[in-house]
PDB file of N, CA and C in Angstrom:
ATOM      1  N   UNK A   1     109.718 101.211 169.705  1.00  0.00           N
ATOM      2  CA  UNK A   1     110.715 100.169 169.491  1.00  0.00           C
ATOM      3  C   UNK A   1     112.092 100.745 169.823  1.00  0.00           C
ATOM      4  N   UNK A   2     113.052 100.158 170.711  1.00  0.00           N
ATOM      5  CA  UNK A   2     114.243 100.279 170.973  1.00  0.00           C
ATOM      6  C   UNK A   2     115.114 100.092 170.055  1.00  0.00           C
ATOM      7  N   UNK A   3     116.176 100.865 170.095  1.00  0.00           N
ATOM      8  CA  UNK A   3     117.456 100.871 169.266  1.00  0.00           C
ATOM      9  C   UNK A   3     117.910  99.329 169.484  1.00  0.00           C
ATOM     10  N   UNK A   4     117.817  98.435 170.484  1.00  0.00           N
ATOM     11  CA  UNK A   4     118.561  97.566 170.794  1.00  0.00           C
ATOM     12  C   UNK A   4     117.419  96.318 170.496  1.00  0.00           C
ATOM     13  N   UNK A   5     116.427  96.332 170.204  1.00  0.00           N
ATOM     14  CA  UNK A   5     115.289  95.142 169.874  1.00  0.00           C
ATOM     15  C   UNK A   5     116.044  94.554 168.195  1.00  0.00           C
ATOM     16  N   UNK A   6     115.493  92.995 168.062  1.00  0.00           N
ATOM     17  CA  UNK A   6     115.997  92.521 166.871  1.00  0.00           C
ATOM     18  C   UNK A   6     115.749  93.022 165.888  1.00  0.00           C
ATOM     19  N   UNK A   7     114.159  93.219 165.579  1.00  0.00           N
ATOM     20  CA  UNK A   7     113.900  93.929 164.555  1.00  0.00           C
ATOM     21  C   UNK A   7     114.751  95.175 163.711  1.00  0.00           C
ATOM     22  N   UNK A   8     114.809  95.905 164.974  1.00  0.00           N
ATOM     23  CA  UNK A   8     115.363  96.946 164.596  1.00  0.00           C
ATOM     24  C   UNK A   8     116.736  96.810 164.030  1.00  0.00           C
ATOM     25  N   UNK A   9     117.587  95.980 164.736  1.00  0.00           N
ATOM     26  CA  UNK A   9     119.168  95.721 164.389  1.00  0.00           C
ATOM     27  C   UNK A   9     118.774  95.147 162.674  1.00  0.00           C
ATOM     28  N   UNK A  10     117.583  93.865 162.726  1.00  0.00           N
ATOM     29  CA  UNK A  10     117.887  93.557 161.522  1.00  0.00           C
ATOM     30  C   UNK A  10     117.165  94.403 160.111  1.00  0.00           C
ATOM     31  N   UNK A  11     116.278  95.565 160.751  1.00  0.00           N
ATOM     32  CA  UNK A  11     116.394  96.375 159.746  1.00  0.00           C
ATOM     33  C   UNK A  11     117.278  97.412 159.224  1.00  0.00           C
ATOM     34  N   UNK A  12     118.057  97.469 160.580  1.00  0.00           N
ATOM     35  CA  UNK A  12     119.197  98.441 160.371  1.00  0.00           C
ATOM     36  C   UNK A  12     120.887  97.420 159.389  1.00  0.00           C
ATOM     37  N   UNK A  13     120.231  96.337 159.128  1.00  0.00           N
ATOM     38  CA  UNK A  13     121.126  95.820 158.396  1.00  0.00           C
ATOM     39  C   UNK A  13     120.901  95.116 157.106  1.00  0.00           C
ATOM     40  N   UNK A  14     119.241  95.669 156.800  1.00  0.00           N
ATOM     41  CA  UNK A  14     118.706  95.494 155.761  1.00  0.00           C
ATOM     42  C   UNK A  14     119.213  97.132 154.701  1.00  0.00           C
ATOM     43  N   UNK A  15     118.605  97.830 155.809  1.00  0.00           N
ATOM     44  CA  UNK A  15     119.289  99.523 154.784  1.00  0.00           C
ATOM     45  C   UNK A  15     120.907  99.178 154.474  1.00  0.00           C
ATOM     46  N   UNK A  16     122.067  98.738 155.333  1.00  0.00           N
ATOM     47  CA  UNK A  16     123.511  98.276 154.645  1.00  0.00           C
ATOM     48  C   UNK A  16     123.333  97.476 153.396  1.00  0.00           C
ATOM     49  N   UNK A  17     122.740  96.236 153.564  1.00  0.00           N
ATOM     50  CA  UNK A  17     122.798  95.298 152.719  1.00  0.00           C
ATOM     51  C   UNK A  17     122.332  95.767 151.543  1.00  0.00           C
ATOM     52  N   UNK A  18     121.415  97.075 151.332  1.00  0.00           N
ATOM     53  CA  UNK A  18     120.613  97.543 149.837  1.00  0.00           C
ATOM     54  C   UNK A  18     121.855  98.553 149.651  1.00  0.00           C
ATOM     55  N   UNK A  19     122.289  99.066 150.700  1.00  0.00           N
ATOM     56  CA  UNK A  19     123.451 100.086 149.821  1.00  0.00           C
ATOM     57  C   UNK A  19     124.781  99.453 149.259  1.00  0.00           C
ATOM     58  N   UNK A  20     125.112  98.138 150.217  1.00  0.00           N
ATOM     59  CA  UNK A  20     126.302  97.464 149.856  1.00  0.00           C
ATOM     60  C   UNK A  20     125.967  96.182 148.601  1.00  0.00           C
ATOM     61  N   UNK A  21     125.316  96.127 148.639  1.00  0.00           N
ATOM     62  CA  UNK A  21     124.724  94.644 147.632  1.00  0.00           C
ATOM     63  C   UNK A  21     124.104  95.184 146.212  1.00  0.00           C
ATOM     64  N   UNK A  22     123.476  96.547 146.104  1.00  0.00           N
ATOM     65  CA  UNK A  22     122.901  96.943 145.103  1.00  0.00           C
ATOM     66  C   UNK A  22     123.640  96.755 143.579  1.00  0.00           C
ATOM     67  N   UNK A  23     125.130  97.298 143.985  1.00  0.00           N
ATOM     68  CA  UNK A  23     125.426  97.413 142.262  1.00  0.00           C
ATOM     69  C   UNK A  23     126.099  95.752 141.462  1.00  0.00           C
ATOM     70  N   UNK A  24     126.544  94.789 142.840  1.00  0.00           N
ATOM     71  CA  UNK A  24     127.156  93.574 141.934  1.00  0.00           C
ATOM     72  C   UNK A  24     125.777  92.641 141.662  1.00  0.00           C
ATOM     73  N   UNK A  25     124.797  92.597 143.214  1.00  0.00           N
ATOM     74  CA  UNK A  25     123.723  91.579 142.848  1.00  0.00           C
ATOM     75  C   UNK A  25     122.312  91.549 142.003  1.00  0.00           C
ATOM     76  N   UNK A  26     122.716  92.721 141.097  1.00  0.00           N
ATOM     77  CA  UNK A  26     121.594  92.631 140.064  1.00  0.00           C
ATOM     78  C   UNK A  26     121.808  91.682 138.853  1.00  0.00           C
ATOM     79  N   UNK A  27     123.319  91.183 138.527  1.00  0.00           N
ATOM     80  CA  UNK A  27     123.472  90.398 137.726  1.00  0.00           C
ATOM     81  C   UNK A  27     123.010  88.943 138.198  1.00  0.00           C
ATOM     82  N   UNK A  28     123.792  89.167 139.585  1.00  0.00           N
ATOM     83  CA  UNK A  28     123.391  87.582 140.371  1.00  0.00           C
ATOM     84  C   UNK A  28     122.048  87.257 140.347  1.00  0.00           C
ATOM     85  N   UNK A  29     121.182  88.016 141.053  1.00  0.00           N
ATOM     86  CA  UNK A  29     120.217  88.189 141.169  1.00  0.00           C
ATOM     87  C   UNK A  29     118.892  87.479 140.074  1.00  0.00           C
ATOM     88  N   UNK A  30     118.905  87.449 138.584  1.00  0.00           N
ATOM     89  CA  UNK A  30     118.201  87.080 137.674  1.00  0.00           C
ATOM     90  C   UNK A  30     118.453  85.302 137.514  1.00  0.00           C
ATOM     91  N   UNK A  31     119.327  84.768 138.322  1.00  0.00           N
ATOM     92  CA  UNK A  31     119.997  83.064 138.242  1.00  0.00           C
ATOM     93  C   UNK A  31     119.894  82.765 139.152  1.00  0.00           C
ATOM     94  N   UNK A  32     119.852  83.762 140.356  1.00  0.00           N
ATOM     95  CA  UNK A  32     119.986  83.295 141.715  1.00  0.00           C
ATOM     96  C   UNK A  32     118.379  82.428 141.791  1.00  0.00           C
ATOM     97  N   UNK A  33     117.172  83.497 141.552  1.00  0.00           N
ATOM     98  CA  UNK A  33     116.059  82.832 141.740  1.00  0.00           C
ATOM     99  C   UNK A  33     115.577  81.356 140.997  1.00  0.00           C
ATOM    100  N   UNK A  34     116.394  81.494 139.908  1.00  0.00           N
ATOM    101  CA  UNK A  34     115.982  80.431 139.248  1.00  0.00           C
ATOM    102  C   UNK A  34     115.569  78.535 139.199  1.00  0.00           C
ATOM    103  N   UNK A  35     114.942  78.275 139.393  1.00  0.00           N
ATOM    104  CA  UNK A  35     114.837  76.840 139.944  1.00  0.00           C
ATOM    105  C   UNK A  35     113.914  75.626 139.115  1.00  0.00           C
ATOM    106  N   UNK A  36     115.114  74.673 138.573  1.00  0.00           N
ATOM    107  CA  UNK A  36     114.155  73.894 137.284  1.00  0.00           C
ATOM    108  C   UNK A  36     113.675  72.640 138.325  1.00  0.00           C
ATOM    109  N   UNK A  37     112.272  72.186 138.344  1.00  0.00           N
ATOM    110  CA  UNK A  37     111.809  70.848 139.067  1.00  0.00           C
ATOM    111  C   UNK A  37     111.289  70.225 138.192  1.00  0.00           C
ATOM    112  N   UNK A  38     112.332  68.886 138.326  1.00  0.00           N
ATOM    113  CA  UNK A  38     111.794  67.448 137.312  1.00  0.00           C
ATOM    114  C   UNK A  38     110.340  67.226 138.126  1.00  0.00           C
ATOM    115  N   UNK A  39     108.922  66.709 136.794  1.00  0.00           N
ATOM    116  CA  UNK A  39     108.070  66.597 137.806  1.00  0.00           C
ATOM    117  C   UNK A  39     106.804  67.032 136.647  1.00  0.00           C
ATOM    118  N   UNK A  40     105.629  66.901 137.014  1.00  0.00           N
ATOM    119  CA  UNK A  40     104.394  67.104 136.334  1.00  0.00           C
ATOM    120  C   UNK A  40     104.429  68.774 136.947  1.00  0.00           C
ATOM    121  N   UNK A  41     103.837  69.757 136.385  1.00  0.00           N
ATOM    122  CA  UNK A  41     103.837  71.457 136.762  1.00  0.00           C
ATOM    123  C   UNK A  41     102.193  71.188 137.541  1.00  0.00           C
ATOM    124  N   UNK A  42     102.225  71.975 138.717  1.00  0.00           N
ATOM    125  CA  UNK A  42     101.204  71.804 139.440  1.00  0.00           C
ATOM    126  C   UNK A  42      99.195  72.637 138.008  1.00  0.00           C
ATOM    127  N   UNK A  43      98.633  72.089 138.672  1.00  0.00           N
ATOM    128  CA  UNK A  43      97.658  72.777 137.958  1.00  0.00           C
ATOM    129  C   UNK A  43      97.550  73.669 138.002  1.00  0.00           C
ATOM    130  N   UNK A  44      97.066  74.911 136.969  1.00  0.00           N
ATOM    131  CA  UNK A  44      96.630  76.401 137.125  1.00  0.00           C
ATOM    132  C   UNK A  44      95.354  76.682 138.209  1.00  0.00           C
ATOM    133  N   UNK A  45      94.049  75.292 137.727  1.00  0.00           N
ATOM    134  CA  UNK A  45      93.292  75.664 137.815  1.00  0.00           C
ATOM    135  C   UNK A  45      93.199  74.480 139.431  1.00  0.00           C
ATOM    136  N   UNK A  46      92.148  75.038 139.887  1.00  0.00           N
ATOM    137  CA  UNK A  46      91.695  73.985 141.512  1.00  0.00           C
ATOM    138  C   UNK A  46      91.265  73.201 140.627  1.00  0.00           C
ATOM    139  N   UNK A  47      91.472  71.421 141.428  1.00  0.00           N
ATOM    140  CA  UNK A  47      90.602  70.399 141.113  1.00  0.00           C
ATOM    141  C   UNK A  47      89.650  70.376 141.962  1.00  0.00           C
ATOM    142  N   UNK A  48      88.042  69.571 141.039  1.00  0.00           N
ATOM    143  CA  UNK A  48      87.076  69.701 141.637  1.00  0.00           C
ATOM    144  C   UNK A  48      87.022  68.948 143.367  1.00  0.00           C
ATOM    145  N   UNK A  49      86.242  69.481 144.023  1.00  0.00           N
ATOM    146  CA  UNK A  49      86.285  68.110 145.010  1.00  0.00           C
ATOM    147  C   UNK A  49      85.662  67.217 144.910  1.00  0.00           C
ATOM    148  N   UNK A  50      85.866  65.696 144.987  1.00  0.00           N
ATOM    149  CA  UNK A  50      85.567  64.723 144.539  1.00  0.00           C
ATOM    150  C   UNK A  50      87.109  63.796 144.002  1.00  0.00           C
ATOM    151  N   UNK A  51      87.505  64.611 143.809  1.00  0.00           N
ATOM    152  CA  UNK A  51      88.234  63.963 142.308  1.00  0.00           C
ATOM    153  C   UNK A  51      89.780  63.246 142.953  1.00  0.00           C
ATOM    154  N   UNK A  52      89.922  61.999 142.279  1.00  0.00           N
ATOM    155  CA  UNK A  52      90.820  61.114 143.170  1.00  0.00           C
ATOM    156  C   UNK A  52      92.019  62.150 142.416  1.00  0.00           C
ATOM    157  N   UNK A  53      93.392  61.780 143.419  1.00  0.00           N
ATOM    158  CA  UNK A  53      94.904  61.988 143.090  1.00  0.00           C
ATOM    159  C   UNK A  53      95.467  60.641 143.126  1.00  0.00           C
ATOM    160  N   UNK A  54      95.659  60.300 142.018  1.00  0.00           N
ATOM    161  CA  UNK A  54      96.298  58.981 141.806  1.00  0.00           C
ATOM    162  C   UNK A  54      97.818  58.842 141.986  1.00  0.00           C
ATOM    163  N   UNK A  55      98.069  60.273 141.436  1.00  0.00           N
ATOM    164  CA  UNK A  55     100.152  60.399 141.844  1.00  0.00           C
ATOM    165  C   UNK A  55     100.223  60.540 143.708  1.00  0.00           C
ATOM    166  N   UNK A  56      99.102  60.350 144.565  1.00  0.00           N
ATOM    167  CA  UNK A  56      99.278  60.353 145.655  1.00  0.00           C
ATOM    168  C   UNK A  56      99.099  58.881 146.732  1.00  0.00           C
ATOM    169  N   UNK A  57      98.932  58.463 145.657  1.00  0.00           N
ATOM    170  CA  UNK A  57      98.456  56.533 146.327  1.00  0.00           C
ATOM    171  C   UNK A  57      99.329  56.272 146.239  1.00  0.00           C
ATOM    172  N   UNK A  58     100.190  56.415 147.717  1.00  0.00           N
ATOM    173  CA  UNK A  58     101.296  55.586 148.581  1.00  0.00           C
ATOM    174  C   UNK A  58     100.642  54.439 149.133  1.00  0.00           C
ATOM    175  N   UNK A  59      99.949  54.362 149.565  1.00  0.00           N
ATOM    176  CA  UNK A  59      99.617  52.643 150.099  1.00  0.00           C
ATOM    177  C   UNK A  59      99.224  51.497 149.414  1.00  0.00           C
ATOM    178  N   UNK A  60      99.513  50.554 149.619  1.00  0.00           N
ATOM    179  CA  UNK A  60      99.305  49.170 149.140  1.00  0.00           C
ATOM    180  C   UNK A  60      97.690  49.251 149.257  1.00  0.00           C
ATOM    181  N   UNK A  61      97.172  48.939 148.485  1.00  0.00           N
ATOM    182  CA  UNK A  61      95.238  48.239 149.143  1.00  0.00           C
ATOM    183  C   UNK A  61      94.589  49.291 149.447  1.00  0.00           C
ATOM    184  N   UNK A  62      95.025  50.484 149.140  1.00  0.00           N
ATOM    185  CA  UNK A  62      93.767  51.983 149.732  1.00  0.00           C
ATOM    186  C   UNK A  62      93.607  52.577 148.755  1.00  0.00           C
ATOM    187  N   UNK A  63      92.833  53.172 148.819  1.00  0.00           N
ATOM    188  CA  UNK A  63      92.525  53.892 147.514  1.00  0.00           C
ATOM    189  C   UNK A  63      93.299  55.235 147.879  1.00  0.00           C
ATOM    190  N   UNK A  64      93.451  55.598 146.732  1.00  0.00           N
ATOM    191  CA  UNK A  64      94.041  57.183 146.582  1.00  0.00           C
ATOM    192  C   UNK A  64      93.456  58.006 147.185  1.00  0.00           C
ATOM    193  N   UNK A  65      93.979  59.310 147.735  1.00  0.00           N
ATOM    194  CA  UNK A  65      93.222  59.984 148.510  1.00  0.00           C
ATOM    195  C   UNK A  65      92.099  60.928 147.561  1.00  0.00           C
ATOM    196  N   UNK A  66      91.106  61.462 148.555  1.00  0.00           N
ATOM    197  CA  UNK A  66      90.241  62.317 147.241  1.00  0.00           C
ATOM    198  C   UNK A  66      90.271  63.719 147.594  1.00  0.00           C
ATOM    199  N   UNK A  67      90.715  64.877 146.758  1.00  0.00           N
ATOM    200  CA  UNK A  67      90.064  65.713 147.164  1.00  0.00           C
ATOM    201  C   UNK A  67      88.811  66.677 147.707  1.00  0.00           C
ATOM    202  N   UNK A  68      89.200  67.380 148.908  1.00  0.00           N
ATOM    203  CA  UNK A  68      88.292  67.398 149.708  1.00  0.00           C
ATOM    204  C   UNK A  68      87.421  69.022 149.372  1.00  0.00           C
ATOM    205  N   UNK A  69      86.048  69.545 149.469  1.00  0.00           N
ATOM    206  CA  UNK A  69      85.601  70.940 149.647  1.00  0.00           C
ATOM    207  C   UNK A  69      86.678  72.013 150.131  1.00  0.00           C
ATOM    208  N   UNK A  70      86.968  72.980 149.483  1.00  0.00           N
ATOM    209  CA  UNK A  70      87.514  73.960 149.706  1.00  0.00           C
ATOM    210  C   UNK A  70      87.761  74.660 151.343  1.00  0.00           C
ATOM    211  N   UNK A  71      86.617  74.419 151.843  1.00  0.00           N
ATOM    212  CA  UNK A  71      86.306  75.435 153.160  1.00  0.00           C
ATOM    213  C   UNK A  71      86.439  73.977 154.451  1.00  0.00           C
ATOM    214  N   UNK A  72      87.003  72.557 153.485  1.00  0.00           N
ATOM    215  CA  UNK A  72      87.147  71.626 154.731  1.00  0.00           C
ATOM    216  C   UNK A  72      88.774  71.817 154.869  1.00  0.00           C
ATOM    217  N   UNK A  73      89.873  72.533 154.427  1.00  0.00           N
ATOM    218  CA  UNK A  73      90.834  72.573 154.717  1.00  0.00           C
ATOM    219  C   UNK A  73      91.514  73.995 155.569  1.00  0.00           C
ATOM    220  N   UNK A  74      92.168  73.421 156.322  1.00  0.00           N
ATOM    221  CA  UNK A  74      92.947  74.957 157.077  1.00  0.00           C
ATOM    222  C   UNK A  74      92.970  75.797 156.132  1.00  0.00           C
ATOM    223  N   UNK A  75      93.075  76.994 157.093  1.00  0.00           N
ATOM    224  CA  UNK A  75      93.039  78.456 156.207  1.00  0.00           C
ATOM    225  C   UNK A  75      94.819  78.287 155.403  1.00  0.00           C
ATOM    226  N   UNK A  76      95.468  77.746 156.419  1.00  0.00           N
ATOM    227  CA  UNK A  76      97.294  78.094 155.902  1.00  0.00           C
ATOM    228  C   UNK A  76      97.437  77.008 154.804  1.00  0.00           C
ATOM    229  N   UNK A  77      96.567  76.256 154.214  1.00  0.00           N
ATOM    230  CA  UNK A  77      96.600  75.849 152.754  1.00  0.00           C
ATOM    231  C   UNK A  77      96.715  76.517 151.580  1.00  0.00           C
ATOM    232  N   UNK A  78      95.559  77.447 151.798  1.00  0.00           N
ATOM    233  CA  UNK A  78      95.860  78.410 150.515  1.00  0.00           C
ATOM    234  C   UNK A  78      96.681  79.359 150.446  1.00  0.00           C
ATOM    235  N   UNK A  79      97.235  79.761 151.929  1.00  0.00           N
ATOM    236  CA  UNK A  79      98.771  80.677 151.769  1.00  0.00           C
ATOM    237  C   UNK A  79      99.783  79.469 150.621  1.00  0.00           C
ATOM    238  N   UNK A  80      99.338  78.580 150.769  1.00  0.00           N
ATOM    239  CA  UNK A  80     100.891  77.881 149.821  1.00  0.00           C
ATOM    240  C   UNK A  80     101.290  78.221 148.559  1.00  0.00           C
ATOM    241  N   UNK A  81      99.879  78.224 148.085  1.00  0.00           N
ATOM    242  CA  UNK A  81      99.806  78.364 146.346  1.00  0.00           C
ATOM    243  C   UNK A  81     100.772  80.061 146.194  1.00  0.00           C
ATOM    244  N   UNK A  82     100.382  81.039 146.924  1.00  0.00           N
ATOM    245  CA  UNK A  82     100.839  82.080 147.029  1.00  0.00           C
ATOM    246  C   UNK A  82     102.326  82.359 146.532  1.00  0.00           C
ATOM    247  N   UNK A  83     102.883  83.030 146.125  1.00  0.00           N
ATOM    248  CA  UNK A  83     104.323  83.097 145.510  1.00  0.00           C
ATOM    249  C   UNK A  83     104.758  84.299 146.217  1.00  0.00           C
ATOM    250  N   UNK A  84     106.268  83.553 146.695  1.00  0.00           N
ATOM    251  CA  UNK A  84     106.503  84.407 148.080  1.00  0.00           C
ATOM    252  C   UNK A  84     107.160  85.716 147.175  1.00  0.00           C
ATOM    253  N   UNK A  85     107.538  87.156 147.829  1.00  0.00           N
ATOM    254  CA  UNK A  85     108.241  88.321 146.891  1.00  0.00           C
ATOM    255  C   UNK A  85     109.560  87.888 146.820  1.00  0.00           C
ATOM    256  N   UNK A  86     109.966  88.578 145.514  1.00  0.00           N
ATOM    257  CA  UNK A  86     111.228  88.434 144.878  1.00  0.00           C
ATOM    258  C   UNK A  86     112.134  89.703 145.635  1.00  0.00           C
ATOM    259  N   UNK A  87     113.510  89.242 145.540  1.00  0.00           N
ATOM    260  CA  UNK A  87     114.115  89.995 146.118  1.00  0.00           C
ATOM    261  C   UNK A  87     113.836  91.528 145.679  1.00  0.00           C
ATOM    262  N   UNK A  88     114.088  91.560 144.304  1.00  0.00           N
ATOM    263  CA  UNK A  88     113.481  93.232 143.910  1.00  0.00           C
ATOM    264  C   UNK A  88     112.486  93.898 144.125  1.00  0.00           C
ATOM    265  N   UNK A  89     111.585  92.979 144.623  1.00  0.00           N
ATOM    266  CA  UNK A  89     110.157  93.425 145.117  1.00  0.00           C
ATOM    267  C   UNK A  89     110.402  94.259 146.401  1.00  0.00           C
ATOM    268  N   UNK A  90     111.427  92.927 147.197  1.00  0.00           N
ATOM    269  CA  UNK A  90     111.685  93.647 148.764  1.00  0.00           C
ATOM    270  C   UNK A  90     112.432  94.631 148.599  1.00  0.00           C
ATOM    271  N   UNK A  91     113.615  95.137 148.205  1.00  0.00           N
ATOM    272  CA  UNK A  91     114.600  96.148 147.534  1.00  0.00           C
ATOM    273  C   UNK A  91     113.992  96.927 147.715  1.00  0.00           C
ATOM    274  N   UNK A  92     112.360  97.469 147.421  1.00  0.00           N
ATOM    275  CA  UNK A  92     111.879  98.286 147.028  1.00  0.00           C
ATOM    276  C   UNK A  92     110.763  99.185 147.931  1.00  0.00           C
ATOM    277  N   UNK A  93     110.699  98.046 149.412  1.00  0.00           N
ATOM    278  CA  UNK A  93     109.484  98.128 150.339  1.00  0.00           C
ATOM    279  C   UNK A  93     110.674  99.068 151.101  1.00  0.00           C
ATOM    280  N   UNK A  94     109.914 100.544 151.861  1.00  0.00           N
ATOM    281  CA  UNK A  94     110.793 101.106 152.815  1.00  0.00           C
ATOM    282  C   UNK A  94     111.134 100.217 154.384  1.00  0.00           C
ATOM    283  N   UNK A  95     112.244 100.951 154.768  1.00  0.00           N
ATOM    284  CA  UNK A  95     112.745  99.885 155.683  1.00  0.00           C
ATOM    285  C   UNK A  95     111.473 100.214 157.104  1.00  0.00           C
ATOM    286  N   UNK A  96     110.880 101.096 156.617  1.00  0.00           N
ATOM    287  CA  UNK A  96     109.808 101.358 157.720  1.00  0.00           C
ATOM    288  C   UNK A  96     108.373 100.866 157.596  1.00  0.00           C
ATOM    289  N   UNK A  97     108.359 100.075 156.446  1.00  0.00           N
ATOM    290  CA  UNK A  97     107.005  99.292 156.115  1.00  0.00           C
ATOM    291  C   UNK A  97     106.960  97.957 156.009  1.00  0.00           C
ATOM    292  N   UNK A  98     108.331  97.276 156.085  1.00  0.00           N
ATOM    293  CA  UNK A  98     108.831  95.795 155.962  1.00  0.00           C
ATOM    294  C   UNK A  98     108.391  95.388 157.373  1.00  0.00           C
ATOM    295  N   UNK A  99     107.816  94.432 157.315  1.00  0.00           N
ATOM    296  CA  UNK A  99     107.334  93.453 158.507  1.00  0.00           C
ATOM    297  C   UNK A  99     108.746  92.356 158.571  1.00  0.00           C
ATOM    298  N   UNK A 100     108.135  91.972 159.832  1.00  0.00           N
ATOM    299  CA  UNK A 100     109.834  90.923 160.018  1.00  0.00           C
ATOM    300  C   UNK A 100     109.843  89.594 158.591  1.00  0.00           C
ATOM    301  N   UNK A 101     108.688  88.881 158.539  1.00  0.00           N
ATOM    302  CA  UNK A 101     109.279  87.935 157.642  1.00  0.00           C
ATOM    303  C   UNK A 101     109.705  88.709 155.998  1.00  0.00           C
ATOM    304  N   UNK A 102     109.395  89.927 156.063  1.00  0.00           N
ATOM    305  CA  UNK A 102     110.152  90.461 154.721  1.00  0.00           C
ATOM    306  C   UNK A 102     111.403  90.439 154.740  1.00  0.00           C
ATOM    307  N   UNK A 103     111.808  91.157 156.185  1.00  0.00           N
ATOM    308  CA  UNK A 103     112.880  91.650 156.276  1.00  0.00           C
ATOM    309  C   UNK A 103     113.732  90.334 156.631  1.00  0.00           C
ATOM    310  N   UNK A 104     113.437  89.070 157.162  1.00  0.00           N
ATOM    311  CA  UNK A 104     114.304  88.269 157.432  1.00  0.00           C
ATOM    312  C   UNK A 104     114.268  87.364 155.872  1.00  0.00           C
ATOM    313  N   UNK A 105     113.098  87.700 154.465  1.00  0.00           N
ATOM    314  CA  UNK A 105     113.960  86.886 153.407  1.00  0.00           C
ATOM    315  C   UNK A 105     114.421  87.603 152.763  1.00  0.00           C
ATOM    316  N   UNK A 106     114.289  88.762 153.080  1.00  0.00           N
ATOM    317  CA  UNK A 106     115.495  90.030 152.183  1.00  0.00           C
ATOM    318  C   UNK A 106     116.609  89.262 152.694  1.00  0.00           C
ATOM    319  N   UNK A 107     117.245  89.505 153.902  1.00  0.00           N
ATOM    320  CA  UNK A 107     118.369  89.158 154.375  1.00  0.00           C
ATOM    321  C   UNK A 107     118.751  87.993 153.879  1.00  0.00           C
ATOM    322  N   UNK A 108     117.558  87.027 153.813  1.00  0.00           N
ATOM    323  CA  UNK A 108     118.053  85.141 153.446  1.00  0.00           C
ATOM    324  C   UNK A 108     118.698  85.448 152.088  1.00  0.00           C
ATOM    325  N   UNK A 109     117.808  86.171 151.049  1.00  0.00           N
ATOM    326  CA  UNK A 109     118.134  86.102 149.879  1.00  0.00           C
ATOM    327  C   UNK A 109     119.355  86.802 149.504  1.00  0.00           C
ATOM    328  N   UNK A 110     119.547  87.800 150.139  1.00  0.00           N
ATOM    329  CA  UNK A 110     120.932  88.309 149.923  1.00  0.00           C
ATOM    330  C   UNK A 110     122.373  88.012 150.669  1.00  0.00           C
ATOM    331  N   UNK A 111     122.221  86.936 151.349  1.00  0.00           N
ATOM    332  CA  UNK A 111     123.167  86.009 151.942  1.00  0.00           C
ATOM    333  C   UNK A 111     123.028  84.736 150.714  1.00  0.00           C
ATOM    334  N   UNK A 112     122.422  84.961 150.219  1.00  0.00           N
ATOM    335  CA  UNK A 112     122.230  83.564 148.975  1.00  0.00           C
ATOM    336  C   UNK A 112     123.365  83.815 147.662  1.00  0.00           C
ATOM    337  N   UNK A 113     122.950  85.182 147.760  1.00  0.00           N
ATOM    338  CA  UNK A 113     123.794  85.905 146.620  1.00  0.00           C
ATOM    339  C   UNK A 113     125.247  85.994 146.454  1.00  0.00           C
ATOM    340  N   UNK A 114     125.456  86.811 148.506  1.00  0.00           N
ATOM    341  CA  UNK A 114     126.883  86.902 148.436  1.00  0.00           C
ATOM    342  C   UNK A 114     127.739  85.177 148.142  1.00  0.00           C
ATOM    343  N   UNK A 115     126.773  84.299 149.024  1.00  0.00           N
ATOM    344  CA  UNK A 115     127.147  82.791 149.082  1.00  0.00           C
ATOM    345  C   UNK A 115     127.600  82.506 147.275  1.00  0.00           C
ATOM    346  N   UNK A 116     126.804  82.845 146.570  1.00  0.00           N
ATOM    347  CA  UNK A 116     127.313  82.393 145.625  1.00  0.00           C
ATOM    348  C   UNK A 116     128.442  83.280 144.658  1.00  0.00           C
ATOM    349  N   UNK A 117     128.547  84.742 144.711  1.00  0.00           N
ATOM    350  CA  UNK A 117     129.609  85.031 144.411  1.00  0.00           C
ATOM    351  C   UNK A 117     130.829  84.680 144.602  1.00  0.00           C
ATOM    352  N   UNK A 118     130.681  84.506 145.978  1.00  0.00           N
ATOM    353  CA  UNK A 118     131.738  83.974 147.032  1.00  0.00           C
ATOM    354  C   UNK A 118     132.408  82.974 146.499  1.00  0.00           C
ATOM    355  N   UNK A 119     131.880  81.652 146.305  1.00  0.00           N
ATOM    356  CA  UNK A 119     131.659  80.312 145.924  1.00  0.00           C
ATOM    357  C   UNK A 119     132.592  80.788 144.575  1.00  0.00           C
ATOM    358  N   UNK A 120     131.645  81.517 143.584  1.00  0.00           N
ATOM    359  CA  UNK A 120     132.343  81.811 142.162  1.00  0.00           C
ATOM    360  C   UNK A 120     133.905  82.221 142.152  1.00  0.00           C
ATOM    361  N   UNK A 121     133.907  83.536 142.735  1.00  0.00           N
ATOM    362  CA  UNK A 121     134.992  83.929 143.333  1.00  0.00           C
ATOM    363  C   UNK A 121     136.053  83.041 143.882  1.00  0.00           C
ATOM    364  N   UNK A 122     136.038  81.763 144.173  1.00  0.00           N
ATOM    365  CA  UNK A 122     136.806  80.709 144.874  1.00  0.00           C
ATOM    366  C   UNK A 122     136.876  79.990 144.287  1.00  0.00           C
ATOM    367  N   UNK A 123     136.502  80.052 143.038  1.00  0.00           N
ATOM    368  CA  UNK A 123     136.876  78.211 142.501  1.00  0.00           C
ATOM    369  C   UNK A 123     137.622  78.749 140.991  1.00  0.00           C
ATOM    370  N   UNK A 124     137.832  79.997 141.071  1.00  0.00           N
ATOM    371  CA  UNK A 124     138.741  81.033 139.631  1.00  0.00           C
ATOM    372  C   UNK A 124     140.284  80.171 140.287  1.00  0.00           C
TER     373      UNK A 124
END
């Protein structure tokens, strides 16, 4: 890999961002993730297949949709349920073992951070 490929630039600005961001965004950091959704909490457990979703009957005159066998849906379904890493998680992966989508939500998330200091910082 070249000095001049993206990756590389944006890991070389992932190692800045952990030395420059480390000591203010650990406070930010514990609010930043935080996110309340009005709403029923999804189930723990899989529903059987068979079994109607009634909070999903958008149409007039059709019946609700039903859930379907496990192995009849795309594989990138069950990536969803998955819970993506927390910034401290990434903090913690070397900059030589981070794959790009780590390294590009390290970066998201710590542009989230400065955004909101920033923000704070501006309305004193």
């Amino acid at each position: 890999m070249s000095a001049s490929s993206p990756v590389a630039a944006i890991r070389m600005s992932q190692s800045l961002l952990r030395r420059t961001c480390t000591s203010n965004s650990s406070t930010l950091a514990t609010t930043a993730g935080r996110r309340h959704y009005i709403g029923t909490p999804l189930p723990s457990m899989p529903m059987k297949a068979g079994t109607k979703m009634d909070s999903l009957a958008i149409f007039k005159g059709q019946d609700p949709p039903v859930v379907k066998e496990r192995d009849e849906y795309p594989e990138w379904v069950g990536k969803l349920a998955k819970p993506l890493p927390s910034l401290a998680k990434l903090r913690r992966i070397p900059n030589e073992e981070a794959d790009e989508k780590e390294v590009l939500r390290f970066l998201k998330l710590n542009r989230r951070i400065r955004m909101r200091a920033n923000n704070e910082e501006s309305s004193i």
